[in-house]
C-alpha atoms as a PDB file:
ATOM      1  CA  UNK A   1      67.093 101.486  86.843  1.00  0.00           C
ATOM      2  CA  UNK A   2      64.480 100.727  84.296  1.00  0.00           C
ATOM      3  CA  UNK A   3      64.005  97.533  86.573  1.00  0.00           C
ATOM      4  CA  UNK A   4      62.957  99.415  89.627  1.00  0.00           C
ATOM      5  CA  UNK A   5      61.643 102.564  87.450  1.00  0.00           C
ATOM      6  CA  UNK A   6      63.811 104.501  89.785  1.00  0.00           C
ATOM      7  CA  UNK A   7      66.870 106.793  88.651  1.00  0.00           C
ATOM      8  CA  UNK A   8      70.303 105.892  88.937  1.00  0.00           C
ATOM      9  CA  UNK A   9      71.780 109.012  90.128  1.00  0.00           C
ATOM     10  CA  UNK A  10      74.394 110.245  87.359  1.00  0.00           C
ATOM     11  CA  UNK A  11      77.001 110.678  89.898  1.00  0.00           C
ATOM     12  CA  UNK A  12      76.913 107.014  90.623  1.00  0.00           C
ATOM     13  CA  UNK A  13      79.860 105.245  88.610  1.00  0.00           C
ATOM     14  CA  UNK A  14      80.675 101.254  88.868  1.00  0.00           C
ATOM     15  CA  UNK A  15      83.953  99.587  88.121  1.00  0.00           C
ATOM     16  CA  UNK A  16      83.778  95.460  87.883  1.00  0.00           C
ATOM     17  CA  UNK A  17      82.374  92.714  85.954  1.00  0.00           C
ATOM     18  CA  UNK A  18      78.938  90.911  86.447  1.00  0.00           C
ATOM     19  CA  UNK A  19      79.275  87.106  86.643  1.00  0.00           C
ATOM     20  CA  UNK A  20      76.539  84.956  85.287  1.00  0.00           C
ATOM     21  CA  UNK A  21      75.520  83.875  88.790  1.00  0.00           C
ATOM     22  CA  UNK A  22      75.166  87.649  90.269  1.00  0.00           C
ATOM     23  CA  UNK A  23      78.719  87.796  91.825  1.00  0.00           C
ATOM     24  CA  UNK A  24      80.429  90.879  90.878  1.00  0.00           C
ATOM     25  CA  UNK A  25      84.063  90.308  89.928  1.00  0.00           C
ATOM     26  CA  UNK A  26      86.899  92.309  90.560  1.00  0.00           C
ATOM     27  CA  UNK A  27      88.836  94.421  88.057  1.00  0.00           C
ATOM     28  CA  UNK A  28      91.962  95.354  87.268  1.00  0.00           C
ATOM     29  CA  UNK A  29      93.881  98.618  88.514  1.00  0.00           C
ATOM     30  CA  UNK A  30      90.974  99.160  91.298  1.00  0.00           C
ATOM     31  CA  UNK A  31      92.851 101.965  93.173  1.00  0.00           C
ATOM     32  CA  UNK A  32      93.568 104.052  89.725  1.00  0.00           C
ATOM     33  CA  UNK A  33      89.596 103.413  88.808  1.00  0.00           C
ATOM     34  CA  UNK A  34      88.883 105.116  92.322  1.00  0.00           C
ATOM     35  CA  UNK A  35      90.840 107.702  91.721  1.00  0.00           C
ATOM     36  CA  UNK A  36      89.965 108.590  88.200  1.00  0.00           C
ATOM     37  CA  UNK A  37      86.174 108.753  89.111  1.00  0.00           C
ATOM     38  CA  UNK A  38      86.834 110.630  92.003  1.00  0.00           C
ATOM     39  CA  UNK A  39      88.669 113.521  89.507  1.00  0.00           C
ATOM     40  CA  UNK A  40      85.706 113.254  87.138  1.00  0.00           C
ATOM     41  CA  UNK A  41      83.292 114.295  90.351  1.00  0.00           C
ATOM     42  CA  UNK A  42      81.576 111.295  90.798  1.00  0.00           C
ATOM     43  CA  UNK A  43      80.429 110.883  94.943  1.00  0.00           C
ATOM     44  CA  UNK A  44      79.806 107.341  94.713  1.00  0.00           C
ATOM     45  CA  UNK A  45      81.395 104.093  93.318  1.00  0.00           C
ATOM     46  CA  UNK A  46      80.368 100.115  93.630  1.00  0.00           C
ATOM     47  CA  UNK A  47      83.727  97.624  93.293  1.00  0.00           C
ATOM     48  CA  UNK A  48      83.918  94.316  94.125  1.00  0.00           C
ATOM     49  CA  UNK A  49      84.774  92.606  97.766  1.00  0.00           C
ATOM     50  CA  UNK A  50      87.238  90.826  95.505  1.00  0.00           C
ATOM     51  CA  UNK A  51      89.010  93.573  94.977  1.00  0.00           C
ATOM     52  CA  UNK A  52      89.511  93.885  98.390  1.00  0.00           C
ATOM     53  CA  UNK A  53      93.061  91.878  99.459  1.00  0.00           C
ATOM     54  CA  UNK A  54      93.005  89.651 101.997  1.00  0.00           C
ATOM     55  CA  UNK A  55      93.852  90.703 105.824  1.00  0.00           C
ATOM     56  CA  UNK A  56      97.279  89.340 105.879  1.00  0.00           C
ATOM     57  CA  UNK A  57      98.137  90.915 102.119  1.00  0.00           C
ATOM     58  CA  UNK A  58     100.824  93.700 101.982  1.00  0.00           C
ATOM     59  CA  UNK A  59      99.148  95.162  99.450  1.00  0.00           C
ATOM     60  CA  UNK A  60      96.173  96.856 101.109  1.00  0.00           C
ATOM     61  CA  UNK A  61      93.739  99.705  99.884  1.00  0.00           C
ATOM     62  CA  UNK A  62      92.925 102.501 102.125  1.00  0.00           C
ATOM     63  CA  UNK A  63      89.915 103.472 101.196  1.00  0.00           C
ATOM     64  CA  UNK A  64      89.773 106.274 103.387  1.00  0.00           C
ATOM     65  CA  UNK A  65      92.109 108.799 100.986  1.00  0.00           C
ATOM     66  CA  UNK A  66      89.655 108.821  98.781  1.00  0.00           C
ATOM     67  CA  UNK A  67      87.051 111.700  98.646  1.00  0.00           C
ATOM     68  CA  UNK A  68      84.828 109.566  96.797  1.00  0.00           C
ATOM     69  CA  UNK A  69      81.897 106.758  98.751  1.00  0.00           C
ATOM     70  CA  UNK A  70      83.369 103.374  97.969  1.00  0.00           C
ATOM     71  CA  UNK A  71      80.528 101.157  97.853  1.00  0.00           C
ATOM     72  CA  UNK A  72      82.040  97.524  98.576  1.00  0.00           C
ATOM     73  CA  UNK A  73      79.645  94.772  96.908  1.00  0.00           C
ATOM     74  CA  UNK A  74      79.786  90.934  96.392  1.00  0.00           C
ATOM     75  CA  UNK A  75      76.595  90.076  93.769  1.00  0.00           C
ATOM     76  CA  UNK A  76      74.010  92.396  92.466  1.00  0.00           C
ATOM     77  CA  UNK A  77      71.708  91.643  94.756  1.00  0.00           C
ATOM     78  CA  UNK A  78      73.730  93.970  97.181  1.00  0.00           C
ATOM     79  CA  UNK A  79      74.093  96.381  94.864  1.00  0.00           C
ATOM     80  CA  UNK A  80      70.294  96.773  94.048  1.00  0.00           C
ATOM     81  CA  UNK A  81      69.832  96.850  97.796  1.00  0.00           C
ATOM     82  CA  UNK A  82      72.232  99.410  98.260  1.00  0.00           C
ATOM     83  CA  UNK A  83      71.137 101.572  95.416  1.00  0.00           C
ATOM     84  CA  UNK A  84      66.988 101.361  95.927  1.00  0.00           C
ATOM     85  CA  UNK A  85      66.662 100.425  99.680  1.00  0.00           C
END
């Protein structure tokens, strides 16, 4: 981050939108996004909590098939916290 003067490491990857307030939105086609950066040997990604259904949704993600660190983020602030401590 040129912010922090710190590194983004290049195995980091990040699927979803920035809002103008900070809140990172959710994107379409999630699961295949996880999946594809997980193929292209990325270790970590950041998606949205939005992408996330609800408890009572049929359509849940289990994150755990994925060989890949699913970072799970609701505005950049978490992100930044996440990535540089």
């Amino acid at each position: 981050s040129s912010h922090e003067d710190i590194p983004i490491s290049s195995k980091t990857c990040f699927a979803g939108e920035i809002g103008l307030s900070g809140e990172i939105r959710a994107v379409n086609r999630v699961e295949q996004r996880i999946a594809e950066a997980q193929k292209l040997g990325f270790e970590q990604i950041f998606i949205s909590k939005y992408n996330l259904p609800k408890a009572d949704d049929k359509k849940r993600i289990d994150l755990s098939r994925y060989n890949i660190d699913v970072k799970v983020v609701g505005n950049i602030e978490e992100v930044f916290g996440l990535l540089f401590g």
